[in-house]
N, C-alpha and C. Protein backbone atom coordinates (compact mmCIF):
# COMPACT_ATOMS: atom_id res chain seq x y z
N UNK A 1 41.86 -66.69 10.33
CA UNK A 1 40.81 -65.70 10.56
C UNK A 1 41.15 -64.76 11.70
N UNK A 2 41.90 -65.53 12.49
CA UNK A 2 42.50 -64.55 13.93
C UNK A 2 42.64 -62.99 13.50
N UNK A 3 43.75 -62.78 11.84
CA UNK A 3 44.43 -61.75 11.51
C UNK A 3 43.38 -60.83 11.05
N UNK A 4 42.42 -61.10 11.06
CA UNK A 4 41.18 -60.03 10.39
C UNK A 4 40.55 -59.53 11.91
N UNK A 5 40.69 -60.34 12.95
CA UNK A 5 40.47 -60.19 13.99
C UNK A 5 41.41 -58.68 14.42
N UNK A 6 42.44 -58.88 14.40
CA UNK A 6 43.11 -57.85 14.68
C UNK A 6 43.07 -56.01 13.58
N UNK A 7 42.80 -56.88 12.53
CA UNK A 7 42.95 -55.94 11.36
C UNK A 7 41.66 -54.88 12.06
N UNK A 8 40.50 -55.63 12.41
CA UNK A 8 39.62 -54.76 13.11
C UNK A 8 39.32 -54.39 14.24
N UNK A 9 40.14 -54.96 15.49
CA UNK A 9 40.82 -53.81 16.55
C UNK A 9 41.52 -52.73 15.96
N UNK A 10 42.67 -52.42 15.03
CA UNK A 10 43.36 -51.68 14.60
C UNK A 10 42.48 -50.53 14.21
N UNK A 11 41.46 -51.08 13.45
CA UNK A 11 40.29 -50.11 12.54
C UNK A 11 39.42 -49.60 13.84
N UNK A 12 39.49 -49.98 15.19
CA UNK A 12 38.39 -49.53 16.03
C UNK A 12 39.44 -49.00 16.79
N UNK A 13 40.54 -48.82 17.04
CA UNK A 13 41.65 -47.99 17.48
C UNK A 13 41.66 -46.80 16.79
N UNK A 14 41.67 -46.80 15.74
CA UNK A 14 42.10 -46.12 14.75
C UNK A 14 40.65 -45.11 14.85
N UNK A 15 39.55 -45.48 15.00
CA UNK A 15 38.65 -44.43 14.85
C UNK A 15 38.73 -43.76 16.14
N UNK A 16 38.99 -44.97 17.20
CA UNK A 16 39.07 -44.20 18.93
C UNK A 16 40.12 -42.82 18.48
N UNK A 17 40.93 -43.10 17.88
CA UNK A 17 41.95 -42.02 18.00
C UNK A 17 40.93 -40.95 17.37
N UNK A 18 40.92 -41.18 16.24
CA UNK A 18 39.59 -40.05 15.75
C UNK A 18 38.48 -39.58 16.93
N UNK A 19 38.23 -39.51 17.53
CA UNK A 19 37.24 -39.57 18.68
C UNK A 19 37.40 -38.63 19.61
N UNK A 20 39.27 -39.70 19.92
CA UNK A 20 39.48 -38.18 20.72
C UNK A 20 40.13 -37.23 20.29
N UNK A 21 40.46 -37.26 19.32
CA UNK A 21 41.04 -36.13 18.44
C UNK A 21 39.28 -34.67 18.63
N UNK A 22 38.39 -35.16 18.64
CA UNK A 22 37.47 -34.37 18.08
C UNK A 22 37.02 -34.21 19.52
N UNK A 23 37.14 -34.48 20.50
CA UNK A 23 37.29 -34.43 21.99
C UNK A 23 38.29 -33.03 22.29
N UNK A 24 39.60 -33.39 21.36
CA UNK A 24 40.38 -32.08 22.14
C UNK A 24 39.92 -30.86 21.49
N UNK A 25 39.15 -30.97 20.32
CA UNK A 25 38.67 -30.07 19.31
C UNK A 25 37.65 -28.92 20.13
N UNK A 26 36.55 -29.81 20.61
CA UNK A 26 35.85 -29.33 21.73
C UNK A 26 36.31 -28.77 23.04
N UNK A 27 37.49 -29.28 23.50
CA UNK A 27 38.10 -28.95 24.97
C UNK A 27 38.64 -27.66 24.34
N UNK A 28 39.47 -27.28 23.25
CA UNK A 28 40.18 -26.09 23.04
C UNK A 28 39.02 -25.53 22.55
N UNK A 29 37.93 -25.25 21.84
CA UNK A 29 36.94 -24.49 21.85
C UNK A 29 36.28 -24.11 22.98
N UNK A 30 36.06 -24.96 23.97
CA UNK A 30 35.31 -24.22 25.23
C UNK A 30 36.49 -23.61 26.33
N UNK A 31 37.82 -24.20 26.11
CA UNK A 31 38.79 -22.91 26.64
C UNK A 31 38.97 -21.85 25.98
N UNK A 32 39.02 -21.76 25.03
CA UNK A 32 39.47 -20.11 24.41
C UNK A 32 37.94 -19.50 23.67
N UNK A 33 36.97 -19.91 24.46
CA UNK A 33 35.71 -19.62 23.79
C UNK A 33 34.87 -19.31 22.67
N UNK A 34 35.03 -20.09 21.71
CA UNK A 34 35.06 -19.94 20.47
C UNK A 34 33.68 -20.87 20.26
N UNK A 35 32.63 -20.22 19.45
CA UNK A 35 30.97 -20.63 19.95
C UNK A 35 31.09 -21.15 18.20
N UNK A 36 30.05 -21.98 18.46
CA UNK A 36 30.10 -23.28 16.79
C UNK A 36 29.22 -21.97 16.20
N UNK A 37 29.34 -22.18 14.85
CA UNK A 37 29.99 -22.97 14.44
C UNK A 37 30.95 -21.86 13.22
N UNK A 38 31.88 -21.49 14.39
CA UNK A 38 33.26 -20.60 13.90
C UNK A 38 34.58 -21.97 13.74
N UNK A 39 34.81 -21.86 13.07
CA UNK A 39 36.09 -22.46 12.87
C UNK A 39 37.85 -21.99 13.18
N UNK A 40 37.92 -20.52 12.97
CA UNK A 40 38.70 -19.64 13.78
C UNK A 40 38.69 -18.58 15.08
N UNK A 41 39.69 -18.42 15.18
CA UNK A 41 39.73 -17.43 16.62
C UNK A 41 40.92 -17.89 17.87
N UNK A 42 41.59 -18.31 17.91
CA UNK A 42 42.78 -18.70 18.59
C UNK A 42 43.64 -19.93 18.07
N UNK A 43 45.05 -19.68 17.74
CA UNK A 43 45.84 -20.82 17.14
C UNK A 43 45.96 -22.35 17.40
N UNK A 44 45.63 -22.55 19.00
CA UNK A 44 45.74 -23.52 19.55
C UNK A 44 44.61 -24.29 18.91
N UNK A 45 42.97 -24.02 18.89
CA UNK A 45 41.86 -24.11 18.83
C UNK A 45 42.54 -24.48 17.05
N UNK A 46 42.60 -23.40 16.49
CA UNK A 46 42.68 -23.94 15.03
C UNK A 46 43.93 -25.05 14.62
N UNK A 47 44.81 -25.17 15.54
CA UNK A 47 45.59 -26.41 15.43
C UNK A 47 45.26 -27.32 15.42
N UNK A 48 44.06 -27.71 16.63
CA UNK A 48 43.35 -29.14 16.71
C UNK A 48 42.46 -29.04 16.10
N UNK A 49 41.60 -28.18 15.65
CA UNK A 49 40.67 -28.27 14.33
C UNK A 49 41.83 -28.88 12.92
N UNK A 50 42.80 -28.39 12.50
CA UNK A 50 43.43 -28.74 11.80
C UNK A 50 43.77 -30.43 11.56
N UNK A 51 44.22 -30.75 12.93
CA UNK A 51 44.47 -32.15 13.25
C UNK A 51 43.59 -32.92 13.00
N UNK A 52 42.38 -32.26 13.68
CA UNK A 52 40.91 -33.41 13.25
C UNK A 52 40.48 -33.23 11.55
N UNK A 53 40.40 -32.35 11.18
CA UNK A 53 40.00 -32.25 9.83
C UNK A 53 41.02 -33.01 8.78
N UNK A 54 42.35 -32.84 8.86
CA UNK A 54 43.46 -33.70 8.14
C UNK A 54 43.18 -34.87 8.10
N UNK A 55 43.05 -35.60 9.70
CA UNK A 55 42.69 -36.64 9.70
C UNK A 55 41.66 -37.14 9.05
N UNK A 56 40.89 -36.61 9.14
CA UNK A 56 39.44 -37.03 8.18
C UNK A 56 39.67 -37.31 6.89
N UNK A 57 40.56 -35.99 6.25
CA UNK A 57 40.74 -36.34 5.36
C UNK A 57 41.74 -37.58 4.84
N UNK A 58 42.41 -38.12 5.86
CA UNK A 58 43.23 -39.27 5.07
C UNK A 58 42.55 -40.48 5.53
N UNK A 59 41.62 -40.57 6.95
CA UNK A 59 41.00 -41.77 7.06
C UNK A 59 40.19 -42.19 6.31
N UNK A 60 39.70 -41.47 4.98
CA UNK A 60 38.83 -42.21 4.32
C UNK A 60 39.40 -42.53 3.04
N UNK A 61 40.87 -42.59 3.30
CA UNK A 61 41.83 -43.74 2.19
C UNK A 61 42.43 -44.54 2.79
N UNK A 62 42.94 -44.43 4.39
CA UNK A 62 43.76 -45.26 4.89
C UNK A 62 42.35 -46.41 5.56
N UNK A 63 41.24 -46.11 5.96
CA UNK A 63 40.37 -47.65 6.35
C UNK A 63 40.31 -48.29 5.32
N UNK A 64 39.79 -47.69 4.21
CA UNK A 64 39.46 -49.09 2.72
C UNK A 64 40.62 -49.55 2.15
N UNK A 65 41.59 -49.03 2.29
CA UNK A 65 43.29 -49.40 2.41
C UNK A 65 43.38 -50.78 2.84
N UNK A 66 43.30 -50.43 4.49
CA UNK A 66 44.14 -51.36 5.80
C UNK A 66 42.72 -52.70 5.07
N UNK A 67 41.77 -52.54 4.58
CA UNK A 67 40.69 -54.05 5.02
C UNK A 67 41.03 -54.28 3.64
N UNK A 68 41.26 -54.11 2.50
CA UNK A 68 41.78 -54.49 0.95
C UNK A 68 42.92 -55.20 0.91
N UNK A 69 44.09 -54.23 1.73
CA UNK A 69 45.73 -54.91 2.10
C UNK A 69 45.69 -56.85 2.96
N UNK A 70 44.81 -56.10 3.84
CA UNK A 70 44.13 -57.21 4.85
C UNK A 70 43.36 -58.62 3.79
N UNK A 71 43.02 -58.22 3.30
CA UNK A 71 41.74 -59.05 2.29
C UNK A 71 42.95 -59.71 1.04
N UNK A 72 44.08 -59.15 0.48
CA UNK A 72 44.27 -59.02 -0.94
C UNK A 72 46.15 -59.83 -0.63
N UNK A 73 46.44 -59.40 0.42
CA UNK A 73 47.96 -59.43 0.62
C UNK A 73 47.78 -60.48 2.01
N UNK A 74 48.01 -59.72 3.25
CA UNK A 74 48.11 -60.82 4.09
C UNK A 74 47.58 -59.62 5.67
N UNK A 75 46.79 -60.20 6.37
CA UNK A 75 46.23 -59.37 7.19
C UNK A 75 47.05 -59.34 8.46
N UNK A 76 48.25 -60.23 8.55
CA UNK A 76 49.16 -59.61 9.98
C UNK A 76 49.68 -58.75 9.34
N UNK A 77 50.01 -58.47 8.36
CA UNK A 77 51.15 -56.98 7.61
C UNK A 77 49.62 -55.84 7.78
N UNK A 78 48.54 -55.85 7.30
CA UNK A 78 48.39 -55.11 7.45
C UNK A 78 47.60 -54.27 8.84
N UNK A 79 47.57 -55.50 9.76
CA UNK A 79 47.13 -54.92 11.29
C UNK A 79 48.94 -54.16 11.45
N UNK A 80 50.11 -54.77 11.42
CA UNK A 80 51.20 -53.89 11.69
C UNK A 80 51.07 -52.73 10.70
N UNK A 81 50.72 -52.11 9.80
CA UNK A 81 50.92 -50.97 9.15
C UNK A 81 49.47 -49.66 9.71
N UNK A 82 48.25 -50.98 10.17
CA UNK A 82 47.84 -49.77 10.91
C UNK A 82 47.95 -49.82 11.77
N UNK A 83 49.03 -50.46 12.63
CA UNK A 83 49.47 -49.64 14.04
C UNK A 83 50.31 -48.40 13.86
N UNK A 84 50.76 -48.80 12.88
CA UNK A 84 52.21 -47.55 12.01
C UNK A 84 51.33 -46.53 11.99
N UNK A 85 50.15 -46.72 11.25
CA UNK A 85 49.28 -45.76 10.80
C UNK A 85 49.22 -44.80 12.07
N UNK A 86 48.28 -45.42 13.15
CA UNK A 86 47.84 -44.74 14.61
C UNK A 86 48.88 -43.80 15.16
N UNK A 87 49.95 -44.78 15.33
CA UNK A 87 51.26 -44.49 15.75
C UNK A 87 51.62 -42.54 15.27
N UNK A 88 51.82 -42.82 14.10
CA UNK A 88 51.74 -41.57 13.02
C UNK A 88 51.14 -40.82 13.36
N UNK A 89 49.70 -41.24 13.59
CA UNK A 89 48.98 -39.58 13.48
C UNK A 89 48.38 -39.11 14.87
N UNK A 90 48.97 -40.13 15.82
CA UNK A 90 49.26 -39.63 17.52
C UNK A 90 50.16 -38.14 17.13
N UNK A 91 51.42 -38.99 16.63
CA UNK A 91 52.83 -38.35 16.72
C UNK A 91 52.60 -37.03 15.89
N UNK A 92 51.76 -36.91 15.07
CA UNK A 92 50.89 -36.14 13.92
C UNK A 92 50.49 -35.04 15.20
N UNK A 93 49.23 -35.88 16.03
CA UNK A 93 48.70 -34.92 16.59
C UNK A 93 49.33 -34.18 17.69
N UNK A 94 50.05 -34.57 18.64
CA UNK A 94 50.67 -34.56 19.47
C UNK A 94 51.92 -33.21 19.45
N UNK A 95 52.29 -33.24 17.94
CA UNK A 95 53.70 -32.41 17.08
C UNK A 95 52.72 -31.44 16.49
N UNK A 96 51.70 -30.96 15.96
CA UNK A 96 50.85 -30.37 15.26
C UNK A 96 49.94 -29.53 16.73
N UNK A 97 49.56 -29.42 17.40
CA UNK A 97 49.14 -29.28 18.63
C UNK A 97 50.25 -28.43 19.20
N UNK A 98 50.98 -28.64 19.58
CA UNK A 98 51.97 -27.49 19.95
C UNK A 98 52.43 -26.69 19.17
N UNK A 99 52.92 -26.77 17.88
CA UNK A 99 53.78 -26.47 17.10
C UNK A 99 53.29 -26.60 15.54
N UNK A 100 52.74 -25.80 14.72
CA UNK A 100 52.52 -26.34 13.43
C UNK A 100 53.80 -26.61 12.77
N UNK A 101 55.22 -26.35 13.05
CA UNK A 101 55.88 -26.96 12.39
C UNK A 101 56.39 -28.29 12.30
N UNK A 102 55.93 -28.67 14.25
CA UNK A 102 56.34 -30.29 14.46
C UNK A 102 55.49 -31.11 14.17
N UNK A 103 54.78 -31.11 12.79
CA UNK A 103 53.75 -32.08 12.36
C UNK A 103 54.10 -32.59 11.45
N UNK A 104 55.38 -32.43 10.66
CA UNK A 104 56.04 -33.34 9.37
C UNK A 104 56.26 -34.80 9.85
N UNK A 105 56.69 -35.18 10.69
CA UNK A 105 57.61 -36.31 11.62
C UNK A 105 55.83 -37.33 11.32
N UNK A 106 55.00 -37.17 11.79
CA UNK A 106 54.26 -37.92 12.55
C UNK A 106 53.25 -37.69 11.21
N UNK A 107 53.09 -36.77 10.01
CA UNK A 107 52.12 -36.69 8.79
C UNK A 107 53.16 -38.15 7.85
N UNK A 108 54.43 -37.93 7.96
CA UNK A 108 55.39 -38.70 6.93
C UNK A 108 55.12 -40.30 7.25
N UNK A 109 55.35 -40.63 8.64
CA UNK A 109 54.87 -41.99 9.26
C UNK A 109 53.12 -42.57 8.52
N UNK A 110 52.47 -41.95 9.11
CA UNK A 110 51.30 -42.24 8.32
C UNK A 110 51.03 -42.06 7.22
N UNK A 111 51.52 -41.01 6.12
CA UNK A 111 51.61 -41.34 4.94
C UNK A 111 51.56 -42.26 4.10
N UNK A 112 53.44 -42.63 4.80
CA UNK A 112 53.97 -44.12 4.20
C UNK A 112 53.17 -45.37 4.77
N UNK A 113 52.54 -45.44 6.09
CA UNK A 113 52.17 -46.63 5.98
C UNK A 113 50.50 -46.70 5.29
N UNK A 114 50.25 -45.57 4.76
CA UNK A 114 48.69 -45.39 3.78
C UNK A 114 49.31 -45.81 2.50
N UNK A 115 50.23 -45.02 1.94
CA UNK A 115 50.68 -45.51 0.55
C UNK A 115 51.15 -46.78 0.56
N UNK A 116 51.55 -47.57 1.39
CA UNK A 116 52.15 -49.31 1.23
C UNK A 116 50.85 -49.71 1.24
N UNK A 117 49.92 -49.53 2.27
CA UNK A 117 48.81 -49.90 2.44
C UNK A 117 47.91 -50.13 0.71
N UNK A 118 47.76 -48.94 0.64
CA UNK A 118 47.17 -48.27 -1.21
C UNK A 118 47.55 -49.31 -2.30
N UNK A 119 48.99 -49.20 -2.11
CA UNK A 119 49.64 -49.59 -3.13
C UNK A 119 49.70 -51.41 -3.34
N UNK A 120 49.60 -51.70 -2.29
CA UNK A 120 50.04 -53.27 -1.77
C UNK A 120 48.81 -53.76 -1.90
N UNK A 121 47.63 -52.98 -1.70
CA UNK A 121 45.90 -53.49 -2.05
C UNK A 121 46.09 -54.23 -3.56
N UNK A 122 46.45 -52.70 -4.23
CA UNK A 122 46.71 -53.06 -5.89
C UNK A 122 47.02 -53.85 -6.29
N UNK A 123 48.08 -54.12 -5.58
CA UNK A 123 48.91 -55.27 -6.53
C UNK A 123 48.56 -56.66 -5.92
N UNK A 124 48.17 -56.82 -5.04
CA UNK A 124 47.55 -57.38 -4.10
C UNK A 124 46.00 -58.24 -5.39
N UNK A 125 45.10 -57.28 -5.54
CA UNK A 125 43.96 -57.40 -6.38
C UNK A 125 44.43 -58.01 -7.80
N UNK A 126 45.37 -57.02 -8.13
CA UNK A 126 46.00 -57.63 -9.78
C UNK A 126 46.10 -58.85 -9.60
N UNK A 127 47.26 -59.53 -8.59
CA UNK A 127 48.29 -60.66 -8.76
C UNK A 127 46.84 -61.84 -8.22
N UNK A 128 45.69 -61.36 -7.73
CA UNK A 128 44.35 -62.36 -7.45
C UNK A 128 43.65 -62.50 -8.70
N UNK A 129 44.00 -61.34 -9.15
CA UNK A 129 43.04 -61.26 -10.96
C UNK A 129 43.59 -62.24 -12.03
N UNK A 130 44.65 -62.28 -11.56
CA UNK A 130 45.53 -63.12 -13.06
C UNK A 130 45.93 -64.49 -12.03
N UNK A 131 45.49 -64.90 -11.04
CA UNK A 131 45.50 -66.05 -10.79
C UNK A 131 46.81 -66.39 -10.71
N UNK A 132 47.58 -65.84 -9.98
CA UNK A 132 49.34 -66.09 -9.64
C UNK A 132 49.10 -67.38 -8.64
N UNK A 133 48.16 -66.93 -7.63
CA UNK A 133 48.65 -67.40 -6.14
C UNK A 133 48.68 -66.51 -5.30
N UNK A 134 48.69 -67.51 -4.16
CA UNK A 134 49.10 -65.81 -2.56
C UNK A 134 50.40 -65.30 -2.94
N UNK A 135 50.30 -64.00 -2.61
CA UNK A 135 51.63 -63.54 -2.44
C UNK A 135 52.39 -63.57 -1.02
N UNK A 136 51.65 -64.09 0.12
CA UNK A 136 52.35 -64.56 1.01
C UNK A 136 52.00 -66.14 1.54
């Protein structure tokens, strides 16, 4: 039970990062003064709008992911894939924030550990459906 323990630090990490992602969202809107609810008006400002909104959009495949993988496969693999995950979309935000081109590196990391995640649920659920056994 420990590993579900962790699986949901990871998931309360994982939203902290969301948090402050939407923290710097606000800090670059009240520096380059940009009044709600505009979404454009300086690159920097629309970079971290970018960052937070992306994110959104993949956290609501990568949480029901990481607790399925966790639930279906084995929950120390999947507390390590959402550290991969976090890891990623630091490196995501961090590369995307300066630079819209340095955001491949740190989108590709979290990707892959959403699609193992995705994918490993699946088969994960199947191989419980037909009564194999654990797969670990």
């Amino acid at each position: 039970m420990f590993g579900f323990h962790l699986v949901a630090l990871v998931a309360i990490v994982s939203m902290l990062l969301y948090l402050y992602m939407s923290i710097r969202v606000g800090q670059a809107r009240a520096k380059h003064g940009i009044k709600a609810p505009a979404t454009t008006g300086h690159e920097e400002f629309e970079r971290a709008f970018r960052v937070h909104q992306n994110t959104l959009e993949w956290i609501v495949i990568y949480l029901p992911s990481l607790f399925l993988f966790a639930s279906f496969v084995h929950d120390y693999i999947a507390a390590a894939l959402g550290v991969v995950w976090v890891v990623g979309r630091y490196v995501y935000m961090e590369g995307y924030i300066e630079a819209a081109e340095k955001r491949s590196a740190g989108f590709g990391i979290q990707a892959l550990a959403t699609l193992i995640l995705m994918l490993g649920a699946a088969v994960g659920i199947i191989w419980n459906m037909l009564g194999i056994g654990p797969i670990f």
